[in-house]
C-alpha atoms as a PDB file:
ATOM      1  CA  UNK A   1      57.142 194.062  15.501  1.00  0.00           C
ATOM      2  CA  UNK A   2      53.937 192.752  16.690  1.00  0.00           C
ATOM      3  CA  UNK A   3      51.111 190.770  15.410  1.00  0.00           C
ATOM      4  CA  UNK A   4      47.533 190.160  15.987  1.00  0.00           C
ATOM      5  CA  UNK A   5      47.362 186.441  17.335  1.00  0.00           C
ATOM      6  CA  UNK A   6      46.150 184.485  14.737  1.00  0.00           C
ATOM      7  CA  UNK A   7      45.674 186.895  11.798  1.00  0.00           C
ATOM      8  CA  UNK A   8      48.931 187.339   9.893  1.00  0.00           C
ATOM      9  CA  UNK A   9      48.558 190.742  10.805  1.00  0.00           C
ATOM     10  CA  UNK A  10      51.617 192.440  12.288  1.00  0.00           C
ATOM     11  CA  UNK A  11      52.750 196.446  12.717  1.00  0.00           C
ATOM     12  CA  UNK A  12      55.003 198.446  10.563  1.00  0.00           C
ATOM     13  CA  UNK A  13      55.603 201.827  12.918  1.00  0.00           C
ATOM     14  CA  UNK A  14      54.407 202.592  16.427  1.00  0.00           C
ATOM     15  CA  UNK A  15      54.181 205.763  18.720  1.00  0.00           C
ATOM     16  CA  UNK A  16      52.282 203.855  21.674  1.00  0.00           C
ATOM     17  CA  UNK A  17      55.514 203.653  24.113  1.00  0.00           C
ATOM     18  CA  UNK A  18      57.793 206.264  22.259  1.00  0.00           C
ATOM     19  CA  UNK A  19      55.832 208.844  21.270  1.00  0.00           C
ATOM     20  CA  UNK A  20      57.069 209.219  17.843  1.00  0.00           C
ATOM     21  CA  UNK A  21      56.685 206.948  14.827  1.00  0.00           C
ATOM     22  CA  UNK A  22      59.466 204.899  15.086  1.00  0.00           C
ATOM     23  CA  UNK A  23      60.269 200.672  14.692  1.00  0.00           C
ATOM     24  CA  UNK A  24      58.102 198.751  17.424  1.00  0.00           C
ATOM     25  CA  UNK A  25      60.458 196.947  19.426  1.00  0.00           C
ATOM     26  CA  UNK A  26      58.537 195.821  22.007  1.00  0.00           C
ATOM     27  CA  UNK A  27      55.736 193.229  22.074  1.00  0.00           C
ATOM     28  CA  UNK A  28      53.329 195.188  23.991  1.00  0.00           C
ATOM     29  CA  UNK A  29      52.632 192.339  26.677  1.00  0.00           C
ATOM     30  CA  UNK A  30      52.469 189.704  23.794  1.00  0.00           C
ATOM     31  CA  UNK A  31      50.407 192.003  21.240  1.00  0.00           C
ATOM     32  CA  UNK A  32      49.425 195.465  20.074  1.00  0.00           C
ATOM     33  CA  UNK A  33      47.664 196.310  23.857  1.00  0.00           C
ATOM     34  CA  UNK A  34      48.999 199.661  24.778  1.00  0.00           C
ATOM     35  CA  UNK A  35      51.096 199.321  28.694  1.00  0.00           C
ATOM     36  CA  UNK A  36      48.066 201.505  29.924  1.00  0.00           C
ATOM     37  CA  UNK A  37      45.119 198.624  29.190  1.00  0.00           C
ATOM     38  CA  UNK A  38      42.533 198.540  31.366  1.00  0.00           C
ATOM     39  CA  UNK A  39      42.558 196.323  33.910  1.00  0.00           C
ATOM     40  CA  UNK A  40      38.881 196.138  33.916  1.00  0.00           C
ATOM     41  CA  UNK A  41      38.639 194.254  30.982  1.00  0.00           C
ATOM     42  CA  UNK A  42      41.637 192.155  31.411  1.00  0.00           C
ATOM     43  CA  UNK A  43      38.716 190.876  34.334  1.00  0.00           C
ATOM     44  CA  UNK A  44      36.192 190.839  31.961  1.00  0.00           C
ATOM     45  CA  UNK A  45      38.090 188.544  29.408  1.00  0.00           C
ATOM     46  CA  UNK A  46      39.700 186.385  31.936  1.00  0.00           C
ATOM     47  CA  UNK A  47      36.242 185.798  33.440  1.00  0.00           C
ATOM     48  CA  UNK A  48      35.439 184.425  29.747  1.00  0.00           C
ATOM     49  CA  UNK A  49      36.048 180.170  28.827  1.00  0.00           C
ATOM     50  CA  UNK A  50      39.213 180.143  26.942  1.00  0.00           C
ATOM     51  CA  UNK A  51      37.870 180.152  23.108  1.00  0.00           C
ATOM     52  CA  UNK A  52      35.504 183.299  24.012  1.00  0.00           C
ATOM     53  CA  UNK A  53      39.331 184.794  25.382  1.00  0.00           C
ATOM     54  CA  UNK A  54      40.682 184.209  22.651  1.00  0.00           C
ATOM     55  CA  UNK A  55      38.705 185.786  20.387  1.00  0.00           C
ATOM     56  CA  UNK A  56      37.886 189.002  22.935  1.00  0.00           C
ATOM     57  CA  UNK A  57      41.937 189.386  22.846  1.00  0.00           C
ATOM     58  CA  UNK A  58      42.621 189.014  19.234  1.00  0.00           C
ATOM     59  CA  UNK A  59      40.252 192.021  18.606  1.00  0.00           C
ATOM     60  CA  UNK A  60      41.195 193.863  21.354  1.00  0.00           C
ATOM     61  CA  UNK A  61      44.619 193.832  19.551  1.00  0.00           C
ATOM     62  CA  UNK A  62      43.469 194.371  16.271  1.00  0.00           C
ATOM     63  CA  UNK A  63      41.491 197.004  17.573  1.00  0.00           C
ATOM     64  CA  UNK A  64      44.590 198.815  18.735  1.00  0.00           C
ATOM     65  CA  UNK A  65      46.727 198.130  15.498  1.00  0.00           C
ATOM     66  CA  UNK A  66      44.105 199.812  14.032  1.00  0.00           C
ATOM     67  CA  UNK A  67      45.532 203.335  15.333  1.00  0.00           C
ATOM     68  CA  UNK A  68      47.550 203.421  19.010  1.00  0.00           C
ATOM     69  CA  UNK A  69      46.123 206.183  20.182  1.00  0.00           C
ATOM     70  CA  UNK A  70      42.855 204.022  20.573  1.00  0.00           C
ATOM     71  CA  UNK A  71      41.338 203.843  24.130  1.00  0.00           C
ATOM     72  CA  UNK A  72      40.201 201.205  26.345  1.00  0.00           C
ATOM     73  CA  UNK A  73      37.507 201.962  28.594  1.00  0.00           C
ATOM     74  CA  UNK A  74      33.854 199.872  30.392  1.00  0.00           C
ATOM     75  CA  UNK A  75      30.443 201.090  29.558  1.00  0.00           C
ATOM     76  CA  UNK A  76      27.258 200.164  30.487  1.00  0.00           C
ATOM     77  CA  UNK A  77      28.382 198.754  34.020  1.00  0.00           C
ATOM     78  CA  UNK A  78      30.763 195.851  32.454  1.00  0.00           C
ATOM     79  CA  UNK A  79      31.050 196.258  28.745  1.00  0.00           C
ATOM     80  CA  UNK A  80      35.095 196.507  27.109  1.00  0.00           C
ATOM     81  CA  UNK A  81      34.275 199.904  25.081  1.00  0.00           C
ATOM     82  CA  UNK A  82      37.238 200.484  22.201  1.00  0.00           C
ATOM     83  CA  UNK A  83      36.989 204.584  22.145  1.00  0.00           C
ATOM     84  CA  UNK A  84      39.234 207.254  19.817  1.00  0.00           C
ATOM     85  CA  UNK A  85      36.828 210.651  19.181  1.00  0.00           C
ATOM     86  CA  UNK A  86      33.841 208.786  19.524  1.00  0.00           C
ATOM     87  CA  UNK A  87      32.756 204.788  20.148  1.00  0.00           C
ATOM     88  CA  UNK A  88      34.694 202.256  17.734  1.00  0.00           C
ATOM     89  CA  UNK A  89      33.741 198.812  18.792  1.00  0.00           C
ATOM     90  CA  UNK A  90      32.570 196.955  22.203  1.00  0.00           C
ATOM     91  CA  UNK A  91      32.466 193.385  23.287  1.00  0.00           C
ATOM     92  CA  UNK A  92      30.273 191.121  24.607  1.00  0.00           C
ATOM     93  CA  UNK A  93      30.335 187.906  25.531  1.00  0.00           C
ATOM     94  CA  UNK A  94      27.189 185.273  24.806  1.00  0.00           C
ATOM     95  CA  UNK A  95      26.507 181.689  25.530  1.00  0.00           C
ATOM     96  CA  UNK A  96      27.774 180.853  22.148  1.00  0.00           C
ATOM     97  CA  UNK A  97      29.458 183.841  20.240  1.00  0.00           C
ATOM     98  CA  UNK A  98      31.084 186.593  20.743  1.00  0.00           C
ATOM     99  CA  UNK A  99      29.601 189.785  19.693  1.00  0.00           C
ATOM    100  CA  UNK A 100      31.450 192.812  18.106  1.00  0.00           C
ATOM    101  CA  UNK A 101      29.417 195.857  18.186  1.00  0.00           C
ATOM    102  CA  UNK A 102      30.790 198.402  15.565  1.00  0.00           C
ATOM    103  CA  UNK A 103      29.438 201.913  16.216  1.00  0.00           C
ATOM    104  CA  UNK A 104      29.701 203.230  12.195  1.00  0.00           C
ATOM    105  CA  UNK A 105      26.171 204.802  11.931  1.00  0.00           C
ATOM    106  CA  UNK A 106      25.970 201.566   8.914  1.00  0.00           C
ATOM    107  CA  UNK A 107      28.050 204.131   6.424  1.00  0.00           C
ATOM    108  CA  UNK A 108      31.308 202.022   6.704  1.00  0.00           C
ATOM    109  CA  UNK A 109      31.369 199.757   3.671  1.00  0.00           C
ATOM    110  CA  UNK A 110      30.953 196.036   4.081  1.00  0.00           C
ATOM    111  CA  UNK A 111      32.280 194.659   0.939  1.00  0.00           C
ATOM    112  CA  UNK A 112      33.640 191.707   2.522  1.00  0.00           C
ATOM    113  CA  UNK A 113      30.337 190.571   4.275  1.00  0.00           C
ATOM    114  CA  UNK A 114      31.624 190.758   7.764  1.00  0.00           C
ATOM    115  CA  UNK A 115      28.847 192.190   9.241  1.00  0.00           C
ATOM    116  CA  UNK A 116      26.597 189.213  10.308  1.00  0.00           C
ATOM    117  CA  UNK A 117      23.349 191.512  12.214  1.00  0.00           C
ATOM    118  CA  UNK A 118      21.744 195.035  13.050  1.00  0.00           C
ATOM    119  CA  UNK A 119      22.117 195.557   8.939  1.00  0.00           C
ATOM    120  CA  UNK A 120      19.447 198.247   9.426  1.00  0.00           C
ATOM    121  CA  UNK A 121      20.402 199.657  12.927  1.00  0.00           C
ATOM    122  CA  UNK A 122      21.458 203.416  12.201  1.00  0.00           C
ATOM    123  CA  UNK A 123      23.924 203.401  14.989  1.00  0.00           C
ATOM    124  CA  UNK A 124      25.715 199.720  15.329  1.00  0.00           C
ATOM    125  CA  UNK A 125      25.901 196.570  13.668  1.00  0.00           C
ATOM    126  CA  UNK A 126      27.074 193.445  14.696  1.00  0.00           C
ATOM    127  CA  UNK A 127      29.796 190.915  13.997  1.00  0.00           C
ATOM    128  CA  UNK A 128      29.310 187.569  15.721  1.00  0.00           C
ATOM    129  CA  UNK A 129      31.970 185.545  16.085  1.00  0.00           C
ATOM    130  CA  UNK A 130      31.743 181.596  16.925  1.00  0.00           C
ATOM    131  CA  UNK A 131      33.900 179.252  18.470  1.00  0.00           C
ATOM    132  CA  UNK A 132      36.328 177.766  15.573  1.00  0.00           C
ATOM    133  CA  UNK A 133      34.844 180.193  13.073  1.00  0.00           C
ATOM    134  CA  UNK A 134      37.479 181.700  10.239  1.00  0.00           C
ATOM    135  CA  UNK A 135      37.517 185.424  10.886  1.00  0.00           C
ATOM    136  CA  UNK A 136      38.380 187.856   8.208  1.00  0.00           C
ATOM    137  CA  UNK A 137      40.798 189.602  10.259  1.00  0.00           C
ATOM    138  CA  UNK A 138      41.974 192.275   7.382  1.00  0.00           C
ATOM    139  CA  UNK A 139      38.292 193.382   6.213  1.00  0.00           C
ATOM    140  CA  UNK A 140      37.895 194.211  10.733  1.00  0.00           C
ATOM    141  CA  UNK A 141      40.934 195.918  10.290  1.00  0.00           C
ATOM    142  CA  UNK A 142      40.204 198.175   7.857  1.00  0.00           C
ATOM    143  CA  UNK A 143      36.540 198.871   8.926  1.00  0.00           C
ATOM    144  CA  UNK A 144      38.083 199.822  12.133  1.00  0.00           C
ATOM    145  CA  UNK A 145      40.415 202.094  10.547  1.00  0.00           C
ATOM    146  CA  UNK A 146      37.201 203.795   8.890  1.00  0.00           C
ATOM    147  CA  UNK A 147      35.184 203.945  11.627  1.00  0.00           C
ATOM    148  CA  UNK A 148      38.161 205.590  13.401  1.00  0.00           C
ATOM    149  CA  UNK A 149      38.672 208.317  10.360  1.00  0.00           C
ATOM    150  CA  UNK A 150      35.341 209.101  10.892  1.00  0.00           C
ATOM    151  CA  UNK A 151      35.302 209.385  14.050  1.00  0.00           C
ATOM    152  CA  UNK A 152      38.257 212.375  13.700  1.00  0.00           C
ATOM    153  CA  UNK A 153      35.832 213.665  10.929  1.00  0.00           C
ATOM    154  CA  UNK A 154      33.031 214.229  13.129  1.00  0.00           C
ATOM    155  CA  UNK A 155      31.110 211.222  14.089  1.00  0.00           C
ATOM    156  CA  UNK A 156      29.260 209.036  11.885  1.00  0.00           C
ATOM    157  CA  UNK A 157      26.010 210.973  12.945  1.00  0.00           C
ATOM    158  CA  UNK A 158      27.664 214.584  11.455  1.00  0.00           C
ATOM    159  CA  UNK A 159      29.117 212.599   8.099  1.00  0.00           C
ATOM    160  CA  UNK A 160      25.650 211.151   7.439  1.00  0.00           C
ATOM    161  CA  UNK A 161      23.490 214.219   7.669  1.00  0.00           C
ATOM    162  CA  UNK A 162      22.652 215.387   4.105  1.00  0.00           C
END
């Protein structure tokens, strides 16, 4: 069983090293990272000061508990791009915060208020995350897991055309 470092988090079944739904015995180097991360942004995170790390691998895990099947790849010359049928999330690293970029066309509900900018953006919005801030680590979760089913459904862009 593994858990997302920090959120209480932890997986019930995986297929990421099997290939069939089965108990997770391993710990996926320390987490839910699949054996086939890219190294790319292992660099980009370790080039990161250690809170900014922290946070960059805690969602990079919870990205992946969010279905195993996700995949890691960089965009936009350095960017850590979360993919599964279409864009789920990237990173990026500022002075002070760490943004979240969640690529839900704004139709995933927030009813949690995790969302902190781009409220009106039709393709992204933003959670910005702060050294020593709380994180509601369940409401990512499941608007990853949305943002994933509708990827599989189409796209965001094809679910929000009348």
């Amino acid at each position: 069983m593994w858990t997302v470092a920090g959120s209480g988090l932890s997986c019930k079944e995986c297929t990421g090293h099997t290939g069939r739904r089965t108990r997770c015995r391993r710990r996926h180097r320390g987490g839910a990272i699949p054996a086939a991360a890219d190294p790319r942004i292992d660099a980009y995170i370790a080039g990161l000061p250690e809170w900014q790390q922290a946070i960059c691998r805690s969602v990079r895990e919870l990205v992946h508990q969010a279905d195993p099947e996700v995949e890691e790849t960089i965009k936009r010359t350095d960017r850590p791009y979360f993919v599964l049928a279409g864009n789920i999330c990237a990173l990026l690293a500022a002075k002070d915060h760490v943004n979240v970029f969640l690529y839900d066309g704004a139709i995933v509900p927030d009813p949690d208020g995790v969302i902190t900018g781009g409220h009106d953006n039709k393709t992204a919005r933003t959670v910005a995350i702060r050294q020593g801030e709380q994180v509601n680590w369940p409401a990512l979760l499941t608007m990853f897991r949305q943002i994933i089913a509708n990827n599989r459904a189409g796209g965001w862009r094809r679910l929000k055309t009348p």
